[in-house]
PDB file of N, CA and C in Angstrom:
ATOM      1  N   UNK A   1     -16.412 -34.426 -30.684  1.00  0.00           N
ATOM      2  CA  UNK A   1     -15.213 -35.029 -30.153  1.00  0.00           C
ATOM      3  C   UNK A   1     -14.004 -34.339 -30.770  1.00  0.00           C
ATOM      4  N   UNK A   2     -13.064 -34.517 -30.045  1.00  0.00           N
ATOM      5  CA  UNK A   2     -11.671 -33.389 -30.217  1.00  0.00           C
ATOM      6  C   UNK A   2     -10.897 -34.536 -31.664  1.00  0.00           C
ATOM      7  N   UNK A   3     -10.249 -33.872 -32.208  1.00  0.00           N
ATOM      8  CA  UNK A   3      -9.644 -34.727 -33.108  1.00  0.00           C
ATOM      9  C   UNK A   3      -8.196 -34.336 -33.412  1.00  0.00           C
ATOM     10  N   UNK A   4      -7.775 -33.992 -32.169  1.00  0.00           N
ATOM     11  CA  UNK A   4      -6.100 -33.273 -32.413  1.00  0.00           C
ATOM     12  C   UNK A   4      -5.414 -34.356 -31.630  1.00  0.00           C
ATOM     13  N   UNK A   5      -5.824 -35.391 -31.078  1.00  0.00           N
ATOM     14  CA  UNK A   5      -4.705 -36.141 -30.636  1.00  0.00           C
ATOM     15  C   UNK A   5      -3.913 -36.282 -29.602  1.00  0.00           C
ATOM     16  N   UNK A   6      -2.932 -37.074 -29.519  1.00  0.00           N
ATOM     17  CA  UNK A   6      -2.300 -37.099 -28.096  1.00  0.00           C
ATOM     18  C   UNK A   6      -1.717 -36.059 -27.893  1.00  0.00           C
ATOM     19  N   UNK A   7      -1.069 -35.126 -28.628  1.00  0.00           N
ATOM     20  CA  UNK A   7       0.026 -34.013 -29.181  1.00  0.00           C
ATOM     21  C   UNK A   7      -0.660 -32.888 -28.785  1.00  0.00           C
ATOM     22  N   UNK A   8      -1.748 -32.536 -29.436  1.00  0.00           N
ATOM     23  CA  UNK A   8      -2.927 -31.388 -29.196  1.00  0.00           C
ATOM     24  C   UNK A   8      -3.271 -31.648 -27.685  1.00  0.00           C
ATOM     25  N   UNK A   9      -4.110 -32.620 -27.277  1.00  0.00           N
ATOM     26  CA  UNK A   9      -4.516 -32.678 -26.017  1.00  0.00           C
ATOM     27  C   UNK A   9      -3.483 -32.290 -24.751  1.00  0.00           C
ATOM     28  N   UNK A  10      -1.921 -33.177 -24.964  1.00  0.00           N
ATOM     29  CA  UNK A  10      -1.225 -32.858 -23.719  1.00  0.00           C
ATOM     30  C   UNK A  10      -0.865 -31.160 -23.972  1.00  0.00           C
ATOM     31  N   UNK A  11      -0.136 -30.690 -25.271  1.00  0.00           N
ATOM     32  CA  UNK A  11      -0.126 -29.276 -25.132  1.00  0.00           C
ATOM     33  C   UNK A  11      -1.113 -28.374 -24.702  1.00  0.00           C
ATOM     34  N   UNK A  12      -2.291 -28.748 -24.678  1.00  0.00           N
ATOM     35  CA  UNK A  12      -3.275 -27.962 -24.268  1.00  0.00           C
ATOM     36  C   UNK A  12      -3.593 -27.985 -23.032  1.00  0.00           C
ATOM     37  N   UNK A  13      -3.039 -29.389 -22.074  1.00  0.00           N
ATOM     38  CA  UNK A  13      -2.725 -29.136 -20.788  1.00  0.00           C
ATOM     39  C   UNK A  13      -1.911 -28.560 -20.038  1.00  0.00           C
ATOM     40  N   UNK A  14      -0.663 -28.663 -20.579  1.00  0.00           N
ATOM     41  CA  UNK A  14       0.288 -27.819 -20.455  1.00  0.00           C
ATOM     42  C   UNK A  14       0.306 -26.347 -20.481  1.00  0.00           C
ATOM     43  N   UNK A  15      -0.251 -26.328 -21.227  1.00  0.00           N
ATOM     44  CA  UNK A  15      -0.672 -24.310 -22.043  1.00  0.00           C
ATOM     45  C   UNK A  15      -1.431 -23.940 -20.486  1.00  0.00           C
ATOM     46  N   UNK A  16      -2.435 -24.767 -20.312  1.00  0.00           N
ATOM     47  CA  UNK A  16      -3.407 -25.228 -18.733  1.00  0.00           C
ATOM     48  C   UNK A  16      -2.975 -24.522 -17.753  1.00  0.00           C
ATOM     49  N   UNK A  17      -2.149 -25.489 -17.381  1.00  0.00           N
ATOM     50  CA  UNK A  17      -1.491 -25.477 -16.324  1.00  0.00           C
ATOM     51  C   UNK A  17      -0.915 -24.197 -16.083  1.00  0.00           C
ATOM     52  N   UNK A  18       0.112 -23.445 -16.796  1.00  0.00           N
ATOM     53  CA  UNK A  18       0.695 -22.572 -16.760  1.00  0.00           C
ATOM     54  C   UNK A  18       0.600 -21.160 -16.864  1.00  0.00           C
ATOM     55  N   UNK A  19      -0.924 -21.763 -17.419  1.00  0.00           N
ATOM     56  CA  UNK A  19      -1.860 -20.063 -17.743  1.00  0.00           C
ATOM     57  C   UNK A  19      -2.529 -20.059 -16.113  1.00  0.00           C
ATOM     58  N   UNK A  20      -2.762 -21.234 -15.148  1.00  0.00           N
ATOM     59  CA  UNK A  20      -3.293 -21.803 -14.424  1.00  0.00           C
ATOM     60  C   UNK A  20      -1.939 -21.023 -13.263  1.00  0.00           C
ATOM     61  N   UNK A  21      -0.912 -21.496 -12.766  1.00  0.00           N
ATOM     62  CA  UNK A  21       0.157 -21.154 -12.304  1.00  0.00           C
ATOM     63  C   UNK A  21       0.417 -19.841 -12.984  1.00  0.00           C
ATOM     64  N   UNK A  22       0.566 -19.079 -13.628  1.00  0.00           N
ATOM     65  CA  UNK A  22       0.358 -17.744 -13.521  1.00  0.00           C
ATOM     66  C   UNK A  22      -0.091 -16.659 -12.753  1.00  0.00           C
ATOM     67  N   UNK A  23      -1.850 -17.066 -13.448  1.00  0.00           N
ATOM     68  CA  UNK A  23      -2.780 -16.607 -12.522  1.00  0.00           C
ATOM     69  C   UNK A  23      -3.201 -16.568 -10.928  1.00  0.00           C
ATOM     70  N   UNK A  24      -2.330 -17.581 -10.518  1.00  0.00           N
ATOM     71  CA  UNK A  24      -2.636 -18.069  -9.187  1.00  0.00           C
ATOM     72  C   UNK A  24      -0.998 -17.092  -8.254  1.00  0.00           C
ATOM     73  N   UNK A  25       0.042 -17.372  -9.361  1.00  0.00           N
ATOM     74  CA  UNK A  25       1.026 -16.676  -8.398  1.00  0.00           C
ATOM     75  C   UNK A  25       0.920 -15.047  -8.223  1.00  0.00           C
ATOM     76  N   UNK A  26      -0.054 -14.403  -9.382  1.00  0.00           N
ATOM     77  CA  UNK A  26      -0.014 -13.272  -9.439  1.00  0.00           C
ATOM     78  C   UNK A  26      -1.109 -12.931  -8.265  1.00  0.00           C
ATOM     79  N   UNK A  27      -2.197 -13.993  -8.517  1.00  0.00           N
ATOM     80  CA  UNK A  27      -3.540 -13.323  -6.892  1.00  0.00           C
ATOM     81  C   UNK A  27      -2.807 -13.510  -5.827  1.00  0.00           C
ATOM     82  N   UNK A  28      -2.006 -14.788  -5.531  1.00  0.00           N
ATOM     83  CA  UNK A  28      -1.265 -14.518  -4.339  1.00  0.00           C
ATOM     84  C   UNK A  28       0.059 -13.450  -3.780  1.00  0.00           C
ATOM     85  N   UNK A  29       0.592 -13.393  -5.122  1.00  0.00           N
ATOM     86  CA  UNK A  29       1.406 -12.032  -4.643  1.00  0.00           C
ATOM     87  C   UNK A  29       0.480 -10.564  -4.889  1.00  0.00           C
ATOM     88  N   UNK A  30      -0.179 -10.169  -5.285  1.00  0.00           N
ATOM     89  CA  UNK A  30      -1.215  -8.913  -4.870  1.00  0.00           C
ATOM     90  C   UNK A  30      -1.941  -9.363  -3.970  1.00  0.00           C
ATOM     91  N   UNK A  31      -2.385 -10.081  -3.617  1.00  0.00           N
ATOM     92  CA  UNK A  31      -2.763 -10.666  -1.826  1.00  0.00           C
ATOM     93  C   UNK A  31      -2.072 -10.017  -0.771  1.00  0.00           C
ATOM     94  N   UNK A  32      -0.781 -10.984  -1.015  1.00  0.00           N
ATOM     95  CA  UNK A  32      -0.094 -10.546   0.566  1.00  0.00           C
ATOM     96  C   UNK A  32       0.633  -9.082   0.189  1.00  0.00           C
ATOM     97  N   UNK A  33       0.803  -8.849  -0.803  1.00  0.00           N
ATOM     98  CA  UNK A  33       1.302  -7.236  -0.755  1.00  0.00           C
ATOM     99  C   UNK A  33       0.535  -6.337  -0.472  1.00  0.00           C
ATOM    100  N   UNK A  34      -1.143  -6.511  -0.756  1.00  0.00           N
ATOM    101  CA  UNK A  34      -2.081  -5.816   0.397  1.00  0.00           C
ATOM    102  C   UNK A  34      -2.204  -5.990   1.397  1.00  0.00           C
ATOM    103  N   UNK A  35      -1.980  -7.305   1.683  1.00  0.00           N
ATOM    104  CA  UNK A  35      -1.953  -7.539   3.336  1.00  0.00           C
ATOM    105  C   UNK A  35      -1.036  -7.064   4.341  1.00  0.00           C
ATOM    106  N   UNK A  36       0.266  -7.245   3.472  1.00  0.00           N
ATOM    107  CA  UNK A  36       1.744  -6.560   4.346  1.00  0.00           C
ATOM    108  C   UNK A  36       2.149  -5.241   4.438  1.00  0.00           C
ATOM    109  N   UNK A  37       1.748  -5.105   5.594  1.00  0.00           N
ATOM    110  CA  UNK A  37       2.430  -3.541   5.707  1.00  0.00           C
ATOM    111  C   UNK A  37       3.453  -3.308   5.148  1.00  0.00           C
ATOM    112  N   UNK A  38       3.653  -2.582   4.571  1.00  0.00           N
ATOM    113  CA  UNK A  38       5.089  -1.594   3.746  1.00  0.00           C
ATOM    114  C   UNK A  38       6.003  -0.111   4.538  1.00  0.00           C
ATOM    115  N   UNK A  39       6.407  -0.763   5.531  1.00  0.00           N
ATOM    116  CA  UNK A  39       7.053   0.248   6.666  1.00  0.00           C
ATOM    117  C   UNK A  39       8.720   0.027   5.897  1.00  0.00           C
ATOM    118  N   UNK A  40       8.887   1.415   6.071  1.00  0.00           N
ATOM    119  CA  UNK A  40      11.044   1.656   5.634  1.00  0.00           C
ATOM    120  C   UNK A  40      11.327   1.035   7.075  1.00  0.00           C
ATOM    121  N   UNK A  41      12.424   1.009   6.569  1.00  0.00           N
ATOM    122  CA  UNK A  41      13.653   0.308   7.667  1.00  0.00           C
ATOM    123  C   UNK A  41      13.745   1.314   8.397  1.00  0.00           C
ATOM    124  N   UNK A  42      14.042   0.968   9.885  1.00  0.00           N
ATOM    125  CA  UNK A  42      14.580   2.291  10.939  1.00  0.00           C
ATOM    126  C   UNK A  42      16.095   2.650  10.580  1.00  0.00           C
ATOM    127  N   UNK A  43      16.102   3.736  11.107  1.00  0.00           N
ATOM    128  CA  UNK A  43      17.413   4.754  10.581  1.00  0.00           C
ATOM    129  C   UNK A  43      18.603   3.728  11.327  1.00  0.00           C
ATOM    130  N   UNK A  44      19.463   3.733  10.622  1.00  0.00           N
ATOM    131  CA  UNK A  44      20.737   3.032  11.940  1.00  0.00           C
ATOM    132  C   UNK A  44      20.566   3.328  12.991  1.00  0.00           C
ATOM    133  N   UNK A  45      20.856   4.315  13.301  1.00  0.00           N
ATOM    134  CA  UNK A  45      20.752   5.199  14.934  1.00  0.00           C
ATOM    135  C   UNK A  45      19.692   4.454  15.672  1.00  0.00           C
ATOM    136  N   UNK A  46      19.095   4.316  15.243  1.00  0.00           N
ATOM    137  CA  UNK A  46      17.729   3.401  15.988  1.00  0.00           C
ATOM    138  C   UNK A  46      18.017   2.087  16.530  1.00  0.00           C
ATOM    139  N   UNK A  47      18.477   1.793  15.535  1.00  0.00           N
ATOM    140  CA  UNK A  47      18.758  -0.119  16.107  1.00  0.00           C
ATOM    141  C   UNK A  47      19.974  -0.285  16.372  1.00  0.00           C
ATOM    142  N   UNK A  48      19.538  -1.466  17.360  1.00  0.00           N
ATOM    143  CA  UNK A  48      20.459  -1.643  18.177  1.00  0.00           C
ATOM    144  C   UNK A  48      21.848  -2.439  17.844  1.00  0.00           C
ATOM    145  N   UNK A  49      23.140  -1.561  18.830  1.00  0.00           N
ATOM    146  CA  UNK A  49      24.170  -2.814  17.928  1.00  0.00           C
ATOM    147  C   UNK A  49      24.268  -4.045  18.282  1.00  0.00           C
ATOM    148  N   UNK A  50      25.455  -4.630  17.328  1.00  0.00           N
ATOM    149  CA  UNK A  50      25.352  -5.902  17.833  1.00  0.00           C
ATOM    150  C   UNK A  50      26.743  -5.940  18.616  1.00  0.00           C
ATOM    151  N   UNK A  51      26.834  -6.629  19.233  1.00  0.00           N
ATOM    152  CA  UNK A  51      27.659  -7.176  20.544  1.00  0.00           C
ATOM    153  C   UNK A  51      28.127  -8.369  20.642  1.00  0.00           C
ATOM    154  N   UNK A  52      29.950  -8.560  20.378  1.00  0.00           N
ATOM    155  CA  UNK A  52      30.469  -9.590  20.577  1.00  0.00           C
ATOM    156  C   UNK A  52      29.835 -10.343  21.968  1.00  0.00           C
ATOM    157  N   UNK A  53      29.756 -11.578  21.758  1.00  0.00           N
ATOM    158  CA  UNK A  53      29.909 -12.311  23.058  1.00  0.00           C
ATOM    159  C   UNK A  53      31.137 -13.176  23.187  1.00  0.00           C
ATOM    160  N   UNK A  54      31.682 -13.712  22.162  1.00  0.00           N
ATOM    161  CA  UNK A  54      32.641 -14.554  22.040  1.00  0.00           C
ATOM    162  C   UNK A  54      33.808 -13.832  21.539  1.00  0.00           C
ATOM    163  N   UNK A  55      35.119 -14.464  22.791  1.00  0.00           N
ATOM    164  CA  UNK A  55      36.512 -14.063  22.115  1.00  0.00           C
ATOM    165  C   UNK A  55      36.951 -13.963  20.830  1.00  0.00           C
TER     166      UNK A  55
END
């Protein structure tokens, strides 16, 4: 049985959690950055302008 207490126990959830949320934001951002294509922006010339409609 653990004998560190209320003090020990919640920090060690905490420590948890965050080692926990780490790990998880880092697989999901190397996830979708393999998943997402990585194309440059088109040259200006390419796209199209934009156009008042309103006075």
């Amino acid at each position: 049985m653990d004998q560190d207490g209320d003090f020990g126990i919640g920090a060690r959830l905490v420590l948890t959690a965050f080692v926990s949320a780490v790990f998880s934001a880092t697989l999901v951002i190397a996830i979708g950055q393999s998943i997402l294509e990585r194309t440059p922006d088109a040259p200006a010339q390419d796209q199209p302008a934009l156009i008042r409609t309103t006075g």
